[in-house]
C-alpha atoms as a PDB file:
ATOM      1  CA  UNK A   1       0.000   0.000   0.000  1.00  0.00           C
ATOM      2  CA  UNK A   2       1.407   3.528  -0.499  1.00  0.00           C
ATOM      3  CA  UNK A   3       1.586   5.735   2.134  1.00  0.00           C
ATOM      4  CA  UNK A   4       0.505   8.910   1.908  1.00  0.00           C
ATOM      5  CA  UNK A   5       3.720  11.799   0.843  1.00  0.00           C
ATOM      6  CA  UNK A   6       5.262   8.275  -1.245  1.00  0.00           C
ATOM      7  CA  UNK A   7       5.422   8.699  -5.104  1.00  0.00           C
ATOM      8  CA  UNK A   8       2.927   6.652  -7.153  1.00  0.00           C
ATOM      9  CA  UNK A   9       4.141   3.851  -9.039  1.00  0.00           C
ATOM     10  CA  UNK A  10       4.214   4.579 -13.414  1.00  0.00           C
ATOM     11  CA  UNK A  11       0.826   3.433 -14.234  1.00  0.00           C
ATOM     12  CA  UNK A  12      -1.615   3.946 -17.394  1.00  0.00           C
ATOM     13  CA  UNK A  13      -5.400   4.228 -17.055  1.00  0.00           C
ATOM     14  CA  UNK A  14      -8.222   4.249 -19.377  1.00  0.00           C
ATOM     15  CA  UNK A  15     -10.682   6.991 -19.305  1.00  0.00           C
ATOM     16  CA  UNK A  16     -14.107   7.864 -20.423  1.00  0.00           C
ATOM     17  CA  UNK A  17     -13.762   7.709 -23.916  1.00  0.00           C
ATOM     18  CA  UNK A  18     -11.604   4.317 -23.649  1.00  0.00           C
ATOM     19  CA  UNK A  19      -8.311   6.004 -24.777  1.00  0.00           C
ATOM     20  CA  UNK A  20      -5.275   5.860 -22.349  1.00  0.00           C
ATOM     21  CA  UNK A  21      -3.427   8.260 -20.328  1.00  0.00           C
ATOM     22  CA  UNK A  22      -0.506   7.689 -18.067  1.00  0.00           C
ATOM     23  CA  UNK A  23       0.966   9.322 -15.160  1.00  0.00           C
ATOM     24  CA  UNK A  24       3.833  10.613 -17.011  1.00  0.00           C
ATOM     25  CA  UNK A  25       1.824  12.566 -19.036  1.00  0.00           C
ATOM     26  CA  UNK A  26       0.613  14.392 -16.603  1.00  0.00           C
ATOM     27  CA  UNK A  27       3.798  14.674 -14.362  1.00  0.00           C
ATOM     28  CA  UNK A  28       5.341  16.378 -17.094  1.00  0.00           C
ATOM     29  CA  UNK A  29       2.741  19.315 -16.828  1.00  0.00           C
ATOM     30  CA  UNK A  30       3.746  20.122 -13.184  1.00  0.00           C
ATOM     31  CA  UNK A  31       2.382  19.060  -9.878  1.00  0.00           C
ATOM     32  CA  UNK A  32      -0.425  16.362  -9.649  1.00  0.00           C
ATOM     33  CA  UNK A  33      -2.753  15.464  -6.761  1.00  0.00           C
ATOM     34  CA  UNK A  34      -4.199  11.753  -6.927  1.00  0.00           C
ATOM     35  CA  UNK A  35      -7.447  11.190  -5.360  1.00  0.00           C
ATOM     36  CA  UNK A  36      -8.836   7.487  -5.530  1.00  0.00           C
ATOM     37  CA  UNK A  37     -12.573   6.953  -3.935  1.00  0.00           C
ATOM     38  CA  UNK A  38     -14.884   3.507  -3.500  1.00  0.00           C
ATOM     39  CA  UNK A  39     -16.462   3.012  -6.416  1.00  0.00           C
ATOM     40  CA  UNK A  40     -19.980   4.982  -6.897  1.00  0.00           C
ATOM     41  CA  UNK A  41     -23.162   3.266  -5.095  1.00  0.00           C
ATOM     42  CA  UNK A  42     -20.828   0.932  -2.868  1.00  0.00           C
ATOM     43  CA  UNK A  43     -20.346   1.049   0.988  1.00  0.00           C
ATOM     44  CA  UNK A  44     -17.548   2.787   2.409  1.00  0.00           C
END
């Protein structure tokens, strides 16, 4: 599990419109915050 201040693994994900992004990406634009959450309409 990551703790929270550690830097996320390299990962890619697929968004909305099924194309693919990865982290990189986005580091390269400047600072990113990473939110996860449950999944919508689950408990916790």
């Amino acid at each position: 599990m990551i703790q929270e201040g550690e830097r996320a693994p390299a990962f890619e994900a697929e968004i909305q419109d099924g194309s693919k992004v990865a982290l990189g990406d986005w580091l390269s634009q400047g600072p990113l915050v990473l939110y996860f959450y449950p999944k919508d309409f689950t408990p916790g």
